[in-house]
PDB file of N, CA and C in Angstrom:
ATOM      1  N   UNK A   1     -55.537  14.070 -18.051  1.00  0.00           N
ATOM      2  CA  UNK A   1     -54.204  13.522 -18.073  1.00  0.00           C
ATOM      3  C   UNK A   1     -54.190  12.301 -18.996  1.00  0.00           C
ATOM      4  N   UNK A   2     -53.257  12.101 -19.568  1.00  0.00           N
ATOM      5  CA  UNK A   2     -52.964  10.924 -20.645  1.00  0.00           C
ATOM      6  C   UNK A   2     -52.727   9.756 -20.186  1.00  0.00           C
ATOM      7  N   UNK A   3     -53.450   9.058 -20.999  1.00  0.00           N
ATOM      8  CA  UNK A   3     -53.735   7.139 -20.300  1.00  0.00           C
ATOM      9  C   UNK A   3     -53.119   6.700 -20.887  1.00  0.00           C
ATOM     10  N   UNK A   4     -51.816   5.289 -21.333  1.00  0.00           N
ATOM     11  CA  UNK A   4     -51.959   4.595 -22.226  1.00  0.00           C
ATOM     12  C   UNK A   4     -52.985   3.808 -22.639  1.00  0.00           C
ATOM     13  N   UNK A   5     -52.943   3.760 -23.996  1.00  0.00           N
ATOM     14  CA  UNK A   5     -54.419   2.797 -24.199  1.00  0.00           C
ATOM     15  C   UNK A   5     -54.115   1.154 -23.991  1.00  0.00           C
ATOM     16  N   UNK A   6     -52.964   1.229 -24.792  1.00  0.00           N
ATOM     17  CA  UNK A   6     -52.595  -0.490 -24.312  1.00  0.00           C
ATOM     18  C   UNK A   6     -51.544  -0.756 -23.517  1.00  0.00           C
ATOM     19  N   UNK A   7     -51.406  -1.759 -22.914  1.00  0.00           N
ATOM     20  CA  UNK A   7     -50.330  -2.403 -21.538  1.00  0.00           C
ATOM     21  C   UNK A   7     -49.162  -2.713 -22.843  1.00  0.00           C
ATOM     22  N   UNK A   8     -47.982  -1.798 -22.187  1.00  0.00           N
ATOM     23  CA  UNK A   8     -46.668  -2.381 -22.997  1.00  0.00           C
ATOM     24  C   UNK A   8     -46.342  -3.594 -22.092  1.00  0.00           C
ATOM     25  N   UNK A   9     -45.425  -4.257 -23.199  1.00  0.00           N
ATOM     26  CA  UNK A   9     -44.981  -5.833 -22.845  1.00  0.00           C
ATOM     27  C   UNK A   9     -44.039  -5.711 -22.302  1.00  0.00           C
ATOM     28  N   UNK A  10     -43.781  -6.615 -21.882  1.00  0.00           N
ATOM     29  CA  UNK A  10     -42.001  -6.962 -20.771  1.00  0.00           C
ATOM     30  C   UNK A  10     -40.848  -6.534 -21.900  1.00  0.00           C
ATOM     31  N   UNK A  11     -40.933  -7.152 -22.980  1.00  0.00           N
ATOM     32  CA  UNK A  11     -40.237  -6.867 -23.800  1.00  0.00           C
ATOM     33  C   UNK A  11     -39.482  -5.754 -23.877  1.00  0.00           C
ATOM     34  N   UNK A  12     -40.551  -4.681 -24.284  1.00  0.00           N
ATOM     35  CA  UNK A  12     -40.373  -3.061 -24.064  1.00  0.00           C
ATOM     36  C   UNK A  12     -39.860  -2.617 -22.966  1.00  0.00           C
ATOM     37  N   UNK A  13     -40.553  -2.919 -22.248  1.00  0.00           N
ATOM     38  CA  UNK A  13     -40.096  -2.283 -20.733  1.00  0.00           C
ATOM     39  C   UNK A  13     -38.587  -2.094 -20.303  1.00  0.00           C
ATOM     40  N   UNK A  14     -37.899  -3.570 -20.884  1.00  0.00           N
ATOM     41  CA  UNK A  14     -36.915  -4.339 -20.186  1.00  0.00           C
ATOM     42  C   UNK A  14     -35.932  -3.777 -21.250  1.00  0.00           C
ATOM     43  N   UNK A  15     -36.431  -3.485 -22.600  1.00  0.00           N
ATOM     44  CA  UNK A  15     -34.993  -2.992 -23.631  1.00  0.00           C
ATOM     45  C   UNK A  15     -35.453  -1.555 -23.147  1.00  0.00           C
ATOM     46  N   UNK A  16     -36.131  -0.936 -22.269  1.00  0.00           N
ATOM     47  CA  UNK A  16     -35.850   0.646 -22.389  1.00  0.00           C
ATOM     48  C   UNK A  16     -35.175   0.760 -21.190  1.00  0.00           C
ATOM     49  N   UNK A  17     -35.313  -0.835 -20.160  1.00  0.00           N
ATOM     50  CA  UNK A  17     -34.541  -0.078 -19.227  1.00  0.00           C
ATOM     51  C   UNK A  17     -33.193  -0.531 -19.305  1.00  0.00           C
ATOM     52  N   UNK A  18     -32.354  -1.139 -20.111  1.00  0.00           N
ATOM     53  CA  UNK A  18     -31.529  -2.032 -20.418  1.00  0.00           C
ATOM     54  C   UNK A  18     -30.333  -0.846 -20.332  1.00  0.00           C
ATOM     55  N   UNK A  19     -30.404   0.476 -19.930  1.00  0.00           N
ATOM     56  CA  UNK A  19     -29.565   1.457 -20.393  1.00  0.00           C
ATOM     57  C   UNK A  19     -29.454   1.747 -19.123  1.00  0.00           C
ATOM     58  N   UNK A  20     -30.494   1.748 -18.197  1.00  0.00           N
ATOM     59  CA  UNK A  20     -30.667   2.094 -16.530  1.00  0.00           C
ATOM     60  C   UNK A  20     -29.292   1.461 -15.672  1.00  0.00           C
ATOM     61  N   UNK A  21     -28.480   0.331 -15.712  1.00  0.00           N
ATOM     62  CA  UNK A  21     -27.543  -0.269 -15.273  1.00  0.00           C
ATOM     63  C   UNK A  21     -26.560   0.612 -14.399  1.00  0.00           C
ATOM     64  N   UNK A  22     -25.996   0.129 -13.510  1.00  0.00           N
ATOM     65  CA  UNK A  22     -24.866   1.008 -12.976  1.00  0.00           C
ATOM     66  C   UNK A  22     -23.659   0.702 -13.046  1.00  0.00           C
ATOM     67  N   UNK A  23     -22.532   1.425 -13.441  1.00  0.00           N
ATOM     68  CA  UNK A  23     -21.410   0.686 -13.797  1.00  0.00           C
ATOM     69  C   UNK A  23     -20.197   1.321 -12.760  1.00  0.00           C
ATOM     70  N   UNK A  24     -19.179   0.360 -12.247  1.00  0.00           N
ATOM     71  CA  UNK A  24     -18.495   1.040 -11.186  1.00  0.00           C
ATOM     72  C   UNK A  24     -17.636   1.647 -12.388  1.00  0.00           C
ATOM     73  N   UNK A  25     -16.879   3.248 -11.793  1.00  0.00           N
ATOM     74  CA  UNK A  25     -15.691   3.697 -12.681  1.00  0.00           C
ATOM     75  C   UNK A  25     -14.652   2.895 -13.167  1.00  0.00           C
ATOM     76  N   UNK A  26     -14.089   3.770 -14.251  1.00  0.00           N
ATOM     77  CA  UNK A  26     -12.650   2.990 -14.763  1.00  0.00           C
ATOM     78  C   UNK A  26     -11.781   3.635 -14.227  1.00  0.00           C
ATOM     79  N   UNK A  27     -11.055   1.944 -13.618  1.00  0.00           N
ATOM     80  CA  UNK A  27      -9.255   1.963 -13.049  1.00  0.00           C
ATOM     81  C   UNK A  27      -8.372   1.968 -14.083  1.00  0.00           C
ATOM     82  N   UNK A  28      -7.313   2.654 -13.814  1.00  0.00           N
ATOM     83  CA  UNK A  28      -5.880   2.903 -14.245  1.00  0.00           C
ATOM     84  C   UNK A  28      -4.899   2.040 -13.294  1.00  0.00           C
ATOM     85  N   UNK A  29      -3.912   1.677 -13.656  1.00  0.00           N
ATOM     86  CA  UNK A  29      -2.540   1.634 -13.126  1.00  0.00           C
ATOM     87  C   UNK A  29      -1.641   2.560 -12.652  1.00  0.00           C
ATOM     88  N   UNK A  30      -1.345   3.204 -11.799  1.00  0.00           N
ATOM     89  CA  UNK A  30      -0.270   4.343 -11.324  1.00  0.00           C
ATOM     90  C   UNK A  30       1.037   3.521 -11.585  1.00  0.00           C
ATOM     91  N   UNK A  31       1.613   4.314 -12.443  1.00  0.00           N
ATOM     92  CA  UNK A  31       2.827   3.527 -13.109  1.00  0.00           C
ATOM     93  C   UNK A  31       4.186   3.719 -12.357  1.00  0.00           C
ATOM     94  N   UNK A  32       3.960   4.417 -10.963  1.00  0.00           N
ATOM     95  CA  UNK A  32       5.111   4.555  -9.747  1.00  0.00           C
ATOM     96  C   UNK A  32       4.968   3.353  -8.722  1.00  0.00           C
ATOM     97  N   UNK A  33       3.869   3.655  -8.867  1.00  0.00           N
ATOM     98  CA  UNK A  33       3.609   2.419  -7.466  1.00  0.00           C
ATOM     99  C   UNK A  33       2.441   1.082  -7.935  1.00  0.00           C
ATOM    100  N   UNK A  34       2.072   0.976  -9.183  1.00  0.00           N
ATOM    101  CA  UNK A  34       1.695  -0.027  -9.859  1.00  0.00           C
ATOM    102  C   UNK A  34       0.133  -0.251  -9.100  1.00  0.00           C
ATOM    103  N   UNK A  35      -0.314   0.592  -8.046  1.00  0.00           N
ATOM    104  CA  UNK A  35      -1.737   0.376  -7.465  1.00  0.00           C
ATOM    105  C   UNK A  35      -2.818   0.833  -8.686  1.00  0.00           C
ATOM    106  N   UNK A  36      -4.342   0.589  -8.552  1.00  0.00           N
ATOM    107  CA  UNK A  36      -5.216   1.014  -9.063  1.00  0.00           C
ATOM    108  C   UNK A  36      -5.689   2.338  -8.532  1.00  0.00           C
ATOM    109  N   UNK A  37      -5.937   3.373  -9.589  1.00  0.00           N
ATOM    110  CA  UNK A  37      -6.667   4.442  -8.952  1.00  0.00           C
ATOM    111  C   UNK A  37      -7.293   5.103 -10.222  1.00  0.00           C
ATOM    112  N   UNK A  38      -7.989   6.079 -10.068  1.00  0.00           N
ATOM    113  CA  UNK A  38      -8.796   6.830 -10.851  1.00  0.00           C
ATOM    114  C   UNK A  38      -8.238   7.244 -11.978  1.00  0.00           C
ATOM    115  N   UNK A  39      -8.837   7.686 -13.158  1.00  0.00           N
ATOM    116  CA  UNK A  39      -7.654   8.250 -14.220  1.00  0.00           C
ATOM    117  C   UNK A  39      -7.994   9.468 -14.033  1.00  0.00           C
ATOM    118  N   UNK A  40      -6.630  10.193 -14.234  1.00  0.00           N
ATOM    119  CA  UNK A  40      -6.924  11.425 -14.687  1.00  0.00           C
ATOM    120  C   UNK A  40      -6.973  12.564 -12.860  1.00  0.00           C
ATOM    121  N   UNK A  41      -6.397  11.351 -11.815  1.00  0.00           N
ATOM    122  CA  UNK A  41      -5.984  11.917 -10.756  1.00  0.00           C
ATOM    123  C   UNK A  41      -5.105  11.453  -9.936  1.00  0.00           C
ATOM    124  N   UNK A  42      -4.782  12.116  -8.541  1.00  0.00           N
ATOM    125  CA  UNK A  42      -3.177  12.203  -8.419  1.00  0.00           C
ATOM    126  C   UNK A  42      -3.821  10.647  -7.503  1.00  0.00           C
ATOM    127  N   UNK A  43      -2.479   9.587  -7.522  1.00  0.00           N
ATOM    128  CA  UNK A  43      -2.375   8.309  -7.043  1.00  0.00           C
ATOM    129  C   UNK A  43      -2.521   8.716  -5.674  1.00  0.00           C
ATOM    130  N   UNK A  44      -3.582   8.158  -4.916  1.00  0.00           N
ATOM    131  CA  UNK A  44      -3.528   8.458  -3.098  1.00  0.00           C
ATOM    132  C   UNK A  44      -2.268   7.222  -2.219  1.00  0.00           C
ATOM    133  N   UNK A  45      -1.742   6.336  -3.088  1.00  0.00           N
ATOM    134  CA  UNK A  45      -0.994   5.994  -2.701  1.00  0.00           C
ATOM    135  C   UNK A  45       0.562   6.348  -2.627  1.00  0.00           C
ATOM    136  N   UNK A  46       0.818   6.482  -3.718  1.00  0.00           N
ATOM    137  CA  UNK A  46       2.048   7.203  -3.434  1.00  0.00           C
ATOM    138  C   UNK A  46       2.570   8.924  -3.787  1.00  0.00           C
ATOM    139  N   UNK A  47       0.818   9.660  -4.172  1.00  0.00           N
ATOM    140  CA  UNK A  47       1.004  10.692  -4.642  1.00  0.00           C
ATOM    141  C   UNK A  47       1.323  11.629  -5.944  1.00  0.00           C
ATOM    142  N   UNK A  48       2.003  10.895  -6.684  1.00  0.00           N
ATOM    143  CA  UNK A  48       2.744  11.101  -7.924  1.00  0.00           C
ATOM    144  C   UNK A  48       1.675  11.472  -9.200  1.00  0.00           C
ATOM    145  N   UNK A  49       1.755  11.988 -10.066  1.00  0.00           N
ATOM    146  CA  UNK A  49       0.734  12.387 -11.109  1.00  0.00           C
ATOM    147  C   UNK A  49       1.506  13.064 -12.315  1.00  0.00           C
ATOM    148  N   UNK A  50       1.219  11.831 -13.348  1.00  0.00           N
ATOM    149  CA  UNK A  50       2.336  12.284 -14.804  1.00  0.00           C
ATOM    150  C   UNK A  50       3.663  12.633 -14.125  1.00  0.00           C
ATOM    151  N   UNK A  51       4.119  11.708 -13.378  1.00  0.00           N
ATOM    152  CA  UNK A  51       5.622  11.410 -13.182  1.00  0.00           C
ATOM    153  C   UNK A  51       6.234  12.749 -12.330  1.00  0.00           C
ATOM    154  N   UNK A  52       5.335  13.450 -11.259  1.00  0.00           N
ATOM    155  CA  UNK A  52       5.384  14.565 -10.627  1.00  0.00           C
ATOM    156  C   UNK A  52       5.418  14.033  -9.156  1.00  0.00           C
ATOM    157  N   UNK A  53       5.809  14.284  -7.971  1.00  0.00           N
ATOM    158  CA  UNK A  53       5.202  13.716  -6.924  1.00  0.00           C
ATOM    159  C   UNK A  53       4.202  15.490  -6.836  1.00  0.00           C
ATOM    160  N   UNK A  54       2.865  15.376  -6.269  1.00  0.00           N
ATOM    161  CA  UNK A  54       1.944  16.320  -6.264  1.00  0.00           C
ATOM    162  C   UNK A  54       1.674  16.489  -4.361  1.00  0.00           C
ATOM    163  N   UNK A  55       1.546  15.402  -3.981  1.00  0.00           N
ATOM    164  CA  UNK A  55       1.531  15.682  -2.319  1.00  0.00           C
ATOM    165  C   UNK A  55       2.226  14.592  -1.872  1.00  0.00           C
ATOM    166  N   UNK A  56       2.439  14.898  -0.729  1.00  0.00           N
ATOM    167  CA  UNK A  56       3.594  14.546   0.198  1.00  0.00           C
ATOM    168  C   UNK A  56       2.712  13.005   1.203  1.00  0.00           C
ATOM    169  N   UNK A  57       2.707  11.869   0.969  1.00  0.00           N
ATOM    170  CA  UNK A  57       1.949  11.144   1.355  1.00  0.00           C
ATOM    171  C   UNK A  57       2.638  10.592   2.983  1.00  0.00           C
ATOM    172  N   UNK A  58       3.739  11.061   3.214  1.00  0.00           N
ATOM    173  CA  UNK A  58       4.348  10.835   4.040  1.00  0.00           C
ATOM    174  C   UNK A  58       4.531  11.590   5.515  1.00  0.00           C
TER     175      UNK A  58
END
């Protein structure tokens, strides 16, 4: 099995893991009811999606 021969530096280590990060999703505005929610799905607050109501939140 394969050894490294030499000890990589912090340096290295730290710019390869510099990509590893976790990032929370991107919010939208629901432009009916002005809350934050997911893009690209129906608002759980008031339902509506591209100016449709889609379910009945009521």
């Amino acid at each position: 099995m394969p050894v490294p021969k030499r000890k990589k530096s912090r340096a290295l280590r730290d710019s390869r893991r510099a990509t590893h990060s976790v990032d929370c999703p991107p919010r939208s505005v629901c432009p009916q009811c002005h809350q934050p929610k997911l893009p690209h799905r129906v608002c759980p607050e008031c339902g509506y999606y591209k100016g449709k109501e889609v379910i009945d939140t009521e």
